[in-house]
N, C-alpha and C. Protein backbone atom coordinates (compact mmCIF):
# COMPACT_ATOMS: atom_id res chain seq x y z
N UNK A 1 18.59 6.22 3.20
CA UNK A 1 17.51 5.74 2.39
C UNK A 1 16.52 6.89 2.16
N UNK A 2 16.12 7.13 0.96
CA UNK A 2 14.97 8.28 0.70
C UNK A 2 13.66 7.82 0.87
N UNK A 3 13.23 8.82 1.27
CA UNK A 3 11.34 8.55 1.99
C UNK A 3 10.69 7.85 0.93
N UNK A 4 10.95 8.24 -0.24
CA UNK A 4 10.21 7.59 -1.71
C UNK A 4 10.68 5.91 -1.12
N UNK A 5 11.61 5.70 -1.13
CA UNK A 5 12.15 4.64 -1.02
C UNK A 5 11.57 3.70 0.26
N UNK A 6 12.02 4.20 1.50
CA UNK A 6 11.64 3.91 2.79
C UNK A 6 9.50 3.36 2.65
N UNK A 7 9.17 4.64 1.94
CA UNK A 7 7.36 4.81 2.27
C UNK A 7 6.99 3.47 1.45
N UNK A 8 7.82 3.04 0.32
CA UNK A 8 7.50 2.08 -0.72
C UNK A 8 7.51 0.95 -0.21
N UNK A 9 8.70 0.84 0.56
CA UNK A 9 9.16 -0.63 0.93
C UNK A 9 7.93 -1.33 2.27
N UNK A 10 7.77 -0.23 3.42
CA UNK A 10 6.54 -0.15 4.19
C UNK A 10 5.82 -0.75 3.72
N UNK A 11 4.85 -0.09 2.47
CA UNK A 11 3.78 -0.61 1.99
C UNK A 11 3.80 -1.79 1.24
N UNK A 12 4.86 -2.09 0.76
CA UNK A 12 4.90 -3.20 0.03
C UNK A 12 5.41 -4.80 1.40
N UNK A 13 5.69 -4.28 2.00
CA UNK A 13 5.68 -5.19 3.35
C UNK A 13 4.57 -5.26 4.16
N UNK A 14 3.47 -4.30 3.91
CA UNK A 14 2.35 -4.72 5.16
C UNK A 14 1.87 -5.06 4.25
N UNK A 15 1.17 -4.77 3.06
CA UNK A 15 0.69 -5.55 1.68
C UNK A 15 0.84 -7.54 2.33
N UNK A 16 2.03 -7.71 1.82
CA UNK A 16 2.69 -8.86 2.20
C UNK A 16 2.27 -9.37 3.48
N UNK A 17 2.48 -9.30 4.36
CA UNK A 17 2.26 -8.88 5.39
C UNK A 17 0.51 -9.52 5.74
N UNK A 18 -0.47 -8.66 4.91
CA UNK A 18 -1.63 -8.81 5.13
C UNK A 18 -2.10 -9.91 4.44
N UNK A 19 -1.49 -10.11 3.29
CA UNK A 19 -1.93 -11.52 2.37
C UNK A 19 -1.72 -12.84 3.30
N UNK A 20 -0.03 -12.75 4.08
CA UNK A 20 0.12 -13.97 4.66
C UNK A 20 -0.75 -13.85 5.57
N UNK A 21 -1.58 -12.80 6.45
CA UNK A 21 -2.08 -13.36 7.38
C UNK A 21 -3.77 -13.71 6.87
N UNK A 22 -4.07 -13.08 5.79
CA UNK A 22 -5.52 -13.43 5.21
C UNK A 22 -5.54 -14.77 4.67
N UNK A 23 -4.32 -15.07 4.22
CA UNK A 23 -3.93 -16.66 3.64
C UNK A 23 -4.20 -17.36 4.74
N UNK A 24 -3.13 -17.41 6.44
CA UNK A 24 -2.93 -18.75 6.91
C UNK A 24 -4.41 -18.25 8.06
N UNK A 25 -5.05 -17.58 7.64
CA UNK A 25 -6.34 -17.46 8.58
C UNK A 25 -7.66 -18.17 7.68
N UNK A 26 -7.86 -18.12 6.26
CA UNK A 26 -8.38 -19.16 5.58
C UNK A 26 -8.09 -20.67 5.73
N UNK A 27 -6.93 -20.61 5.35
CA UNK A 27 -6.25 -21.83 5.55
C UNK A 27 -6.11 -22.06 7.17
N UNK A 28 -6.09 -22.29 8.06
CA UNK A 28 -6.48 -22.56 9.43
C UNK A 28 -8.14 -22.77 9.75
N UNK A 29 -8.90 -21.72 9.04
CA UNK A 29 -10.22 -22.72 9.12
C UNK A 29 -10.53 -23.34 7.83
N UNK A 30 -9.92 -24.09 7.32
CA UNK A 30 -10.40 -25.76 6.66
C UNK A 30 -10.41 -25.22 5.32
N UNK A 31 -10.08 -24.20 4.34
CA UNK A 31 -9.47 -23.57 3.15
C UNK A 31 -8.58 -24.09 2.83
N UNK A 32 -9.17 -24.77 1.47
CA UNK A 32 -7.82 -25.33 1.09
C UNK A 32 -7.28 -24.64 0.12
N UNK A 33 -6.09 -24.77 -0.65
CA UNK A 33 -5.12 -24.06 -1.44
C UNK A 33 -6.02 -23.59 -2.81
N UNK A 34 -6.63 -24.06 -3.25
CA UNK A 34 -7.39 -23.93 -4.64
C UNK A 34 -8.77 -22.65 -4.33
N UNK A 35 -8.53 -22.50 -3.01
CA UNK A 35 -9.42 -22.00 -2.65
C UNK A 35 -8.95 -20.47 -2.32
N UNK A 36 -8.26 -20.64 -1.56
CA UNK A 36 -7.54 -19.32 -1.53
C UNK A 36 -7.14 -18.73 -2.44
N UNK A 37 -6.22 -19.68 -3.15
CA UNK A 37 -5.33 -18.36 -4.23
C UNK A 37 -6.31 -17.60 -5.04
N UNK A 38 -7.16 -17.85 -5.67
CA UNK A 38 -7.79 -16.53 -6.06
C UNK A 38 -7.66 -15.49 -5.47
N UNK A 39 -8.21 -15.22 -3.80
CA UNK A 39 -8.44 -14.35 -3.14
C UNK A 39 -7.29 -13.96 -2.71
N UNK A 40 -6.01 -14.56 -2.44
CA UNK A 40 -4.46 -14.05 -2.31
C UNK A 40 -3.81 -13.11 -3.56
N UNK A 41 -4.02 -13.67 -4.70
CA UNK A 41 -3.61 -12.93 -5.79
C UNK A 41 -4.60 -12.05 -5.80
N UNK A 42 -5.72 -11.92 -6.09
CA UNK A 42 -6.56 -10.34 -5.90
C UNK A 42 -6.43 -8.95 -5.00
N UNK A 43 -5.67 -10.02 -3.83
CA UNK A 43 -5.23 -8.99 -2.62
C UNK A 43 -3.60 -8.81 -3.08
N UNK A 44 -3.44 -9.46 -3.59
CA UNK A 44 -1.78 -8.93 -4.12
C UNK A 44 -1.72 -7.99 -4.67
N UNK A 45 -2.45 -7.97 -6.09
CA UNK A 45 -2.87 -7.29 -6.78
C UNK A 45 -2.91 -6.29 -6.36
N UNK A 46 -3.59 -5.95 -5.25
CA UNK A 46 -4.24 -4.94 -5.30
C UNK A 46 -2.98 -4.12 -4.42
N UNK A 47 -2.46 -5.31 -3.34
CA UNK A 47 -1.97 -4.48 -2.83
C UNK A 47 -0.15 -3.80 -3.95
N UNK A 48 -0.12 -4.44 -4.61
CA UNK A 48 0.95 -3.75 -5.67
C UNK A 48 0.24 -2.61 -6.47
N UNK A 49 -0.95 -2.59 -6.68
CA UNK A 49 -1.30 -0.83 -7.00
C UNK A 49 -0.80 -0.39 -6.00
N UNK A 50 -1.51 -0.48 -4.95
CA UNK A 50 -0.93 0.30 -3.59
C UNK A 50 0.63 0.87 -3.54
N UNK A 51 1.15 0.07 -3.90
CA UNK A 51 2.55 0.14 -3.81
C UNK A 51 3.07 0.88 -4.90
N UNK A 52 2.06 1.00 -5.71
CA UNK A 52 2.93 1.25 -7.02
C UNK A 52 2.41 2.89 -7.02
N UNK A 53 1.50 3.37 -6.53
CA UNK A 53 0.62 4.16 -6.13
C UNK A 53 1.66 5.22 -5.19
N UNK A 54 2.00 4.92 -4.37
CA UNK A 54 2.89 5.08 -3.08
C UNK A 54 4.08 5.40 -3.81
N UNK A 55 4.89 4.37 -5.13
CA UNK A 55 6.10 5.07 -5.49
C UNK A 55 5.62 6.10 -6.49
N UNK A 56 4.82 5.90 -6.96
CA UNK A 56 4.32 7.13 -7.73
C UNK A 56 4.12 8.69 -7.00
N UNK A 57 3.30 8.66 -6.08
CA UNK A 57 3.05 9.49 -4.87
C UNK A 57 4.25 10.51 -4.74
N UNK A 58 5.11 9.69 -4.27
CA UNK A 58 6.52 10.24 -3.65
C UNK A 58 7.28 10.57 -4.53
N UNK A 59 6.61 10.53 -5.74
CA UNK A 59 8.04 10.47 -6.96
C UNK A 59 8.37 12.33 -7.26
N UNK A 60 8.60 12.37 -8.50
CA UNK A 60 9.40 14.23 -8.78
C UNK A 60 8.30 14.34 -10.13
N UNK A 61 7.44 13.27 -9.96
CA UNK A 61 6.67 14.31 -11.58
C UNK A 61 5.95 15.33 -11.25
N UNK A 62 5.34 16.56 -11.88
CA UNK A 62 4.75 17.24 -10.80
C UNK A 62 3.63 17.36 -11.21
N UNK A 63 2.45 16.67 -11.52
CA UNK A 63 1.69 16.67 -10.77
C UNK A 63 1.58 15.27 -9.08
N UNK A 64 2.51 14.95 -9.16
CA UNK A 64 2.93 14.17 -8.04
C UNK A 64 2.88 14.83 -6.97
N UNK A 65 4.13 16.04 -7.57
CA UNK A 65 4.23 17.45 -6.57
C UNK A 65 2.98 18.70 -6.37
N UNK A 66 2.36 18.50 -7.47
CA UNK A 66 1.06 18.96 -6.82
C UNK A 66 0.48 18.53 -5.52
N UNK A 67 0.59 17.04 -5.85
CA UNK A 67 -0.56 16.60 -4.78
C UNK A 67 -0.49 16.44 -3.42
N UNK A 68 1.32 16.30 -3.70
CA UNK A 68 2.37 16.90 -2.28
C UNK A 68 2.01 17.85 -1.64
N UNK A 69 2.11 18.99 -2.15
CA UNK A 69 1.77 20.03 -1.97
C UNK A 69 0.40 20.23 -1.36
N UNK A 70 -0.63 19.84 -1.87
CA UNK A 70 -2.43 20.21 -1.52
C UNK A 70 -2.41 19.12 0.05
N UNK A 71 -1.67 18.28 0.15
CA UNK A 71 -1.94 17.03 1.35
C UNK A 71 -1.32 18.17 2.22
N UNK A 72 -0.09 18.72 2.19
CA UNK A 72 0.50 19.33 3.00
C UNK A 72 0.11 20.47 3.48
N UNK A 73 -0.67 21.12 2.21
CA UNK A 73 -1.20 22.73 2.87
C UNK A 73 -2.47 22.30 3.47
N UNK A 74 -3.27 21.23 3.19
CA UNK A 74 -4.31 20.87 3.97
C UNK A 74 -3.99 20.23 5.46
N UNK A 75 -2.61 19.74 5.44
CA UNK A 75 -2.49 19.42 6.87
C UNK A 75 -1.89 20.49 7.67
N UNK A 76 -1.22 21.61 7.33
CA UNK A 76 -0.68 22.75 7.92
C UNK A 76 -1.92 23.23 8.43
N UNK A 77 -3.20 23.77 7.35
CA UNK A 77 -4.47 24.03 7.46
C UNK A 77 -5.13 23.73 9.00
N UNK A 78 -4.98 22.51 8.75
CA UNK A 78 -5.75 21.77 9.81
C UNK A 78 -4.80 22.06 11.12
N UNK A 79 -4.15 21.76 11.29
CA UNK A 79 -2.75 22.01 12.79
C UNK A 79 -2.67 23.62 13.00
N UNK A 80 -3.33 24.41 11.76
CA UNK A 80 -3.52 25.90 12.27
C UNK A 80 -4.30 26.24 13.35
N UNK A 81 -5.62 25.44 13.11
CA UNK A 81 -6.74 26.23 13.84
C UNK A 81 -6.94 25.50 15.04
């Protein structure tokens, strides 16, 4: 499986992940359904930029690979000194 692939699926599972638990934690204190979904789909939302963000990230366009690049020489940077 490629990291593009692998890093996507991650995020798109804790995404998930975080909605069900922001959902059945409303809904457990006395939230009812009409009430939530707004705030479930906003966090969906958002979290599929995330995701979409993430396959973008990892992808081969280059300024993608730019930004590869600047995260990486800034973390070499940092583990130098």
């Amino acid at each position: 499986m490629s990291n593009r692939l692998k890093r996507t699926l991650v995020s798109a599972a804790r995404g998930a992940a975080m909605v069900f638990v922001l959902a059945a934690f409303w809904m457990s204190r006395g939230a009812s359904s009409a009430a939530v979904l707004p705030w479930a789909l906003g966090f969906a939302a958002m979290f599929a930029a995330i995701t979409w963000y993430t396959w973008w990230f990892y992808g081969d366009s280059p300024k993608a690979l730019a930004l590869q690049a600047k995260a990486e020489a800034k973390k070499a940077q940092r583990l130098g000194q």
